[in-house]
N, C-alpha and C. Protein backbone atom coordinates (compact mmCIF):
# COMPACT_ATOMS: atom_id res chain seq x y z
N UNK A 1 0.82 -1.20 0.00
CA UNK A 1 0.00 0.00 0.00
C UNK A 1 0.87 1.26 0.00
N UNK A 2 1.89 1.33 0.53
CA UNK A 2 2.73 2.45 0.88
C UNK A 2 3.40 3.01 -0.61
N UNK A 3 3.89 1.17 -1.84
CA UNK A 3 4.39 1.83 -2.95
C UNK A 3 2.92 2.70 -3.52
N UNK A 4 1.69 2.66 -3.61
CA UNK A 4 0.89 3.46 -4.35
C UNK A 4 1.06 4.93 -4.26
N UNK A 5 1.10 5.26 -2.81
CA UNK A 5 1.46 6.49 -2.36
C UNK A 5 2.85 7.66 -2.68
N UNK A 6 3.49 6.26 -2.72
CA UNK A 6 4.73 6.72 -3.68
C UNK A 6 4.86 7.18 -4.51
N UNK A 7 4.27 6.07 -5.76
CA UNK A 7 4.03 6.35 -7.03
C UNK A 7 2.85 7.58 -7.03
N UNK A 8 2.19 7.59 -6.33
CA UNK A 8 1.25 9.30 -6.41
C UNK A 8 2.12 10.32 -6.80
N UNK A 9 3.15 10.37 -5.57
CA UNK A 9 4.21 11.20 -4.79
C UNK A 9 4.68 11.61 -6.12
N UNK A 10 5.23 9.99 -6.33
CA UNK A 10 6.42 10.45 -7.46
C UNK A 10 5.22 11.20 -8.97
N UNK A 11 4.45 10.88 -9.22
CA UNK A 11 3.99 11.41 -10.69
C UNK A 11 3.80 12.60 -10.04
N UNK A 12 3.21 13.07 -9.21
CA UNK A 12 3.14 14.82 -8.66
C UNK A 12 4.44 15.37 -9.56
N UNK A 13 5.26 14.69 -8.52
CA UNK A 13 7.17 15.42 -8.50
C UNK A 13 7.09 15.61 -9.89
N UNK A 14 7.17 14.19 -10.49
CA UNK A 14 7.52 14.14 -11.98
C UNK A 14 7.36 15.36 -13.18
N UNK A 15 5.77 15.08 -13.02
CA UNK A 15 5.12 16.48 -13.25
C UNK A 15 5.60 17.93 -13.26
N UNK A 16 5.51 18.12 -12.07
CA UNK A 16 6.08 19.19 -11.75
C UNK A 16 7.23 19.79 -12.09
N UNK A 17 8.40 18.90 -12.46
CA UNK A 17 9.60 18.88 -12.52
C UNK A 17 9.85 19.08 -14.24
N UNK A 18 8.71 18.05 -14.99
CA UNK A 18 8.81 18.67 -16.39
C UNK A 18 7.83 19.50 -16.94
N UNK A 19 7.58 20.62 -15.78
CA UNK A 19 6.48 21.37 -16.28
C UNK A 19 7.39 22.41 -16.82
N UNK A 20 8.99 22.69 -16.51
CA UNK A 20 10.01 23.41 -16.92
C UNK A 20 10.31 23.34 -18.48
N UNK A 21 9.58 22.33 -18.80
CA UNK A 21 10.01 22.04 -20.12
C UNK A 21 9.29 22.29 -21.10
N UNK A 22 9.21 23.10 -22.36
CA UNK A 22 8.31 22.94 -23.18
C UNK A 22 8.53 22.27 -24.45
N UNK A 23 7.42 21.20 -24.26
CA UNK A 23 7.87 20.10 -25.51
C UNK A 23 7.01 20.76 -26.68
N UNK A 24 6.18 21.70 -26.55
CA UNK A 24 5.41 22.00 -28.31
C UNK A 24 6.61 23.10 -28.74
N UNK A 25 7.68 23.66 -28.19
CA UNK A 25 8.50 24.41 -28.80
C UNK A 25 9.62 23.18 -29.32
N UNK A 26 9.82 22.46 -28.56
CA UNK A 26 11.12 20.96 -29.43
C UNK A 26 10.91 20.21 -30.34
N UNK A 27 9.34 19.97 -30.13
CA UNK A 27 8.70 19.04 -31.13
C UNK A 27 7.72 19.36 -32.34
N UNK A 28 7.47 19.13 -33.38
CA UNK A 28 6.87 19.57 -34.76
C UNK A 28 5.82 20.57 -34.39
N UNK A 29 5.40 21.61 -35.03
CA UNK A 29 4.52 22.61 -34.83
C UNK A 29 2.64 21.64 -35.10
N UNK A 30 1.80 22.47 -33.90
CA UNK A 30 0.60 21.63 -34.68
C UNK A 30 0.46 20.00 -34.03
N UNK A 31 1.57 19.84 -33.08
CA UNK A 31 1.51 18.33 -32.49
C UNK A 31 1.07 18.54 -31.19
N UNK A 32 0.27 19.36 -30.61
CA UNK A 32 0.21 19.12 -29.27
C UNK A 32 -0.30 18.34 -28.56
N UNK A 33 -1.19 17.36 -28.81
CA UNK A 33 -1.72 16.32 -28.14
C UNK A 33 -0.95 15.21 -28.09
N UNK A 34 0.41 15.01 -29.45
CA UNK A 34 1.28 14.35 -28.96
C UNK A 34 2.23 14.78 -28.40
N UNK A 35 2.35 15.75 -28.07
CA UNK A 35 3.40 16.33 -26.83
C UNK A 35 2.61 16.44 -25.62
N UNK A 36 1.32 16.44 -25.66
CA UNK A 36 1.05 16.19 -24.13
C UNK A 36 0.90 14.87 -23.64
N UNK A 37 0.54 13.79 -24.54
CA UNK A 37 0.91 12.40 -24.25
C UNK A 37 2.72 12.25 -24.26
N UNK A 38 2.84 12.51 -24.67
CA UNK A 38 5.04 12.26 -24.37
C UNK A 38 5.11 12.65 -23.26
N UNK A 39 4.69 14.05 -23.02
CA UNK A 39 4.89 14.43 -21.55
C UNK A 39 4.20 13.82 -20.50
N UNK A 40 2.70 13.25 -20.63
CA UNK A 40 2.39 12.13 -19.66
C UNK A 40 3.33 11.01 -19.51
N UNK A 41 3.90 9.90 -20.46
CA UNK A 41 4.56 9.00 -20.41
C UNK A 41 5.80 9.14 -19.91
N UNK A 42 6.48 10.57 -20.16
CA UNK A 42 7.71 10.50 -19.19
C UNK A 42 7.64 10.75 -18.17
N UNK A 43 6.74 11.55 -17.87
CA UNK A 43 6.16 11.60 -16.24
C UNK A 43 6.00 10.36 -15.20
N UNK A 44 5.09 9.34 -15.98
CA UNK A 44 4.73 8.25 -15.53
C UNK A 44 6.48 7.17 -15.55
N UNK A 45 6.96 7.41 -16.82
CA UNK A 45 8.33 6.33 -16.83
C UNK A 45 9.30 7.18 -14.98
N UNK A 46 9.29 8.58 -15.44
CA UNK A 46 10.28 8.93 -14.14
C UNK A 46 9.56 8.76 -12.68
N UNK A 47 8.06 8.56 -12.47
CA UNK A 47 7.69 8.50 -11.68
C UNK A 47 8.00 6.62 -10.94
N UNK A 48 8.26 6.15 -11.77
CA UNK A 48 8.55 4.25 -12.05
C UNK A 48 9.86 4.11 -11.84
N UNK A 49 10.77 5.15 -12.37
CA UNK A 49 12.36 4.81 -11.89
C UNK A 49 12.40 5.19 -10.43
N UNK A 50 11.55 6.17 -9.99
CA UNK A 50 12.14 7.37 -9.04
C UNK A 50 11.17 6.23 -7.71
N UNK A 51 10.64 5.77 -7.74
CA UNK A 51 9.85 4.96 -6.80
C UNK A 51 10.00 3.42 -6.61
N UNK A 52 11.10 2.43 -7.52
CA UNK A 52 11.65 1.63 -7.82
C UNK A 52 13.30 2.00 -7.32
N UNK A 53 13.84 2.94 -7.30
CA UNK A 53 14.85 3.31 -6.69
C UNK A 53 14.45 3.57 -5.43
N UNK A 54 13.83 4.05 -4.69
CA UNK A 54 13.20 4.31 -3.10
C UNK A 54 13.44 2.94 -2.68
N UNK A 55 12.21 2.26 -3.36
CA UNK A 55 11.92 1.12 -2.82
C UNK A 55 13.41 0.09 -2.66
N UNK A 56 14.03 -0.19 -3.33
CA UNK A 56 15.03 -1.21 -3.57
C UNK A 56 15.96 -0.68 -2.68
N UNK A 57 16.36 0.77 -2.83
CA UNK A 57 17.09 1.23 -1.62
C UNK A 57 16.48 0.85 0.13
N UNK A 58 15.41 1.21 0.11
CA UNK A 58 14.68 0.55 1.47
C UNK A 58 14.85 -0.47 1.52
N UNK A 59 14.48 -1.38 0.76
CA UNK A 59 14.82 -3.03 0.73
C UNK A 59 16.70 -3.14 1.34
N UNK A 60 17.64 -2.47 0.21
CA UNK A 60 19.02 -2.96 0.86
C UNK A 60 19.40 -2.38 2.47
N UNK A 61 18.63 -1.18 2.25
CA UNK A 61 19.16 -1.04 3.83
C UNK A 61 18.80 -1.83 5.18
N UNK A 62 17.39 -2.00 4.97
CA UNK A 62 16.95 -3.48 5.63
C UNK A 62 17.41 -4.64 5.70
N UNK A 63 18.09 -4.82 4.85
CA UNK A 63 18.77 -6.23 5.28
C UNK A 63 20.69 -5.78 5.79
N UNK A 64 20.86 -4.78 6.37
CA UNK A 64 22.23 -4.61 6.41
C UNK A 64 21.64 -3.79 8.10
N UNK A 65 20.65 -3.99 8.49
CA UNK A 65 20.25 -3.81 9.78
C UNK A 65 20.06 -5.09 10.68
């Protein structure tokens, strides 16, 4: 239950973090619905590394206790 909360956590952060970015100025003029799906999916991929790294780190330190 605790990773869900995480993964909340983390897509917030994620979010937030590439809201710095503007993908309809990088990517083809006239594409914005596929730049706002790219920008969902990397949100969601960094929210999956960034909460998969937590976790596994919690896991090693637990066993070295």
């Amino acid at each position: 239950m605790i990773k869900v909360y995480l993964y909340a956590i983390a897509l917030f952060f994620s979010i937030w973090v590439l809201d710095a970015v503007d993908f309809n100025r990088i990517l083809k003029k006239n594409k914005n619905i596929q730049a706002r799906i790219l920008y969902l999916l990397i949100s969601i991929i960094m929210a999956y590394v960034i909460v998969n790294f937590i976790w596994d780190f919690y896991s090693i330190s637990k066993i070295w206790r």
